[in-house]
C-alpha atoms as a PDB file:
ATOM      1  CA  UNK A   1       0.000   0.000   0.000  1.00  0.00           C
ATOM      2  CA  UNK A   2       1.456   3.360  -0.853  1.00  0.00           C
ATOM      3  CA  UNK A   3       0.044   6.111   1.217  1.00  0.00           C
ATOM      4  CA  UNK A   4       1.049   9.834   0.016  1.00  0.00           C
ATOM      5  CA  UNK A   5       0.213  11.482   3.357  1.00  0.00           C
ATOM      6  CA  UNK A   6       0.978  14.934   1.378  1.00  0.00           C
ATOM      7  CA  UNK A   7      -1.824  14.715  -0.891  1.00  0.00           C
ATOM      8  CA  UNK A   8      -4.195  12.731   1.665  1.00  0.00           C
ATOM      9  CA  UNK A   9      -3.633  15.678   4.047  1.00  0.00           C
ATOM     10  CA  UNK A  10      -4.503  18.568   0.858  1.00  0.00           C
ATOM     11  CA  UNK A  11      -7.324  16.657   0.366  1.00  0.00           C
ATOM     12  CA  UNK A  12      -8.481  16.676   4.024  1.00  0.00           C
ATOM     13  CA  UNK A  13      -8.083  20.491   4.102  1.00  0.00           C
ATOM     14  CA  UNK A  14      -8.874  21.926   0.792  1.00  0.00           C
ATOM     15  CA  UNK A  15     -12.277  22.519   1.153  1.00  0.00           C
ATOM     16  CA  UNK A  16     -12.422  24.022   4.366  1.00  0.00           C
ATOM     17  CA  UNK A  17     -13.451  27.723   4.866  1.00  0.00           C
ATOM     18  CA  UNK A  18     -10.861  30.778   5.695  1.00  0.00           C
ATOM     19  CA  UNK A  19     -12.530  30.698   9.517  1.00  0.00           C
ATOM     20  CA  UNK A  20     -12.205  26.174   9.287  1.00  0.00           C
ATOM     21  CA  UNK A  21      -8.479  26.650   8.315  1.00  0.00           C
ATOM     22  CA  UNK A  22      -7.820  29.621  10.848  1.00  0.00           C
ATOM     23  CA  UNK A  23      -9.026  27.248  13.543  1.00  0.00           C
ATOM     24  CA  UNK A  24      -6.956  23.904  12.387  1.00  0.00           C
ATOM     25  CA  UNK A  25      -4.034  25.749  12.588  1.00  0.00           C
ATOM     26  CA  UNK A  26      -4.721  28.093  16.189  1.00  0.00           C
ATOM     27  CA  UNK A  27      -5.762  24.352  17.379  1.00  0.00           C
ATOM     28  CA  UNK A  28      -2.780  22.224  16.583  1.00  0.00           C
ATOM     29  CA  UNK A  29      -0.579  24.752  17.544  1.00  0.00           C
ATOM     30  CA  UNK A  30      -2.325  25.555  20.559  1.00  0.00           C
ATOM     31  CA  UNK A  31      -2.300  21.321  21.577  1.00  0.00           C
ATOM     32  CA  UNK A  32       0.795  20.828  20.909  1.00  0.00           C
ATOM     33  CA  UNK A  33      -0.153  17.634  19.395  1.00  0.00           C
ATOM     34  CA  UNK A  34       2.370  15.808  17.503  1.00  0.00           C
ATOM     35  CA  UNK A  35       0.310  14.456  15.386  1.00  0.00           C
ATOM     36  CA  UNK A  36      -0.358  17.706  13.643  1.00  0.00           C
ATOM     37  CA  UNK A  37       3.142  18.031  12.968  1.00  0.00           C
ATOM     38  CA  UNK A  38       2.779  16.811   9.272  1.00  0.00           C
ATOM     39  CA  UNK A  39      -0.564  18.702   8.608  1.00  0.00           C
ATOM     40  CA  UNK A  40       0.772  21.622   9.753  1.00  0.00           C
ATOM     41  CA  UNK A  41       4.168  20.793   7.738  1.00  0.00           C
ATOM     42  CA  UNK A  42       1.855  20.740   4.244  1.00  0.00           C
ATOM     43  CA  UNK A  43       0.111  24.253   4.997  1.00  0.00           C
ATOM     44  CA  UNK A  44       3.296  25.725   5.319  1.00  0.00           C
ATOM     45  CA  UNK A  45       4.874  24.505   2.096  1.00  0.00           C
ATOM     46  CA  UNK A  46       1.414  25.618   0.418  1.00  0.00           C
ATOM     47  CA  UNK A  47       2.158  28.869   1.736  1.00  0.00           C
ATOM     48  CA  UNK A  48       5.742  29.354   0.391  1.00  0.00           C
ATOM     49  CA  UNK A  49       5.210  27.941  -2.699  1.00  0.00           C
ATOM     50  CA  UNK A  50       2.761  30.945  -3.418  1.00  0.00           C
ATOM     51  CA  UNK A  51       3.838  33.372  -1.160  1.00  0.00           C
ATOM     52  CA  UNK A  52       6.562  36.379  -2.673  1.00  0.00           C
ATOM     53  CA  UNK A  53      10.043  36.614  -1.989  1.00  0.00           C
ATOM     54  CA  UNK A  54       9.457  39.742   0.066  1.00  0.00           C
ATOM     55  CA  UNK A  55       7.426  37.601   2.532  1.00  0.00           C
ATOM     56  CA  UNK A  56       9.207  35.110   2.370  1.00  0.00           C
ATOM     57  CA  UNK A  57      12.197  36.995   4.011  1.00  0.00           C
ATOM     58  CA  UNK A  58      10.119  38.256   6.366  1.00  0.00           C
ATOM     59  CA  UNK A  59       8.912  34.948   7.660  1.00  0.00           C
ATOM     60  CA  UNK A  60      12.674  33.865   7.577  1.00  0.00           C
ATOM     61  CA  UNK A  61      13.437  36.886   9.584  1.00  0.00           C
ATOM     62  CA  UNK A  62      10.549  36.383  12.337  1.00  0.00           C
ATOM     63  CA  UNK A  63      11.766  32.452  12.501  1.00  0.00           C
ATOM     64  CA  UNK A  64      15.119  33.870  13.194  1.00  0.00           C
ATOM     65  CA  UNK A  65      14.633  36.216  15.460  1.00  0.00           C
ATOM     66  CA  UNK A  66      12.391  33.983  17.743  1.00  0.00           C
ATOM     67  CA  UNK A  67      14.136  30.756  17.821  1.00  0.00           C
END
């Protein structure tokens, strides 16, 4: 059996709302449950993949500063 957990997790999330996603991610971060790790993983390379270099930086920056 060969499970792409990438694409099972996009398909899982993609038709939630703005307020659905804003809440998956305040929750799993809020938990602290591992098992979110991966989910939470996919969002972000969804978001750098269409974000702009300017914000990318900036997210690099924040990371930095705060780690």
């Amino acid at each position: 059996m060969n499970l792409d957990l990438r694409q099972a997790i996009l398909n899982n999330i993609k038709n939630k709302s703005e307020e659905q996603l804003m809440d998956m991610v305040k929750t799993a971060i809020e938990d602290h449950d591992e098992k979110t790790l991966p989910g939470l993983g996919v969002i972000f390379e969804v978001i750098w993949q269409n974000t702009d270099e300017q914000i990318k930086e900036s997210m690099i920056e924040t990371l930095s500063k705060n780690l």
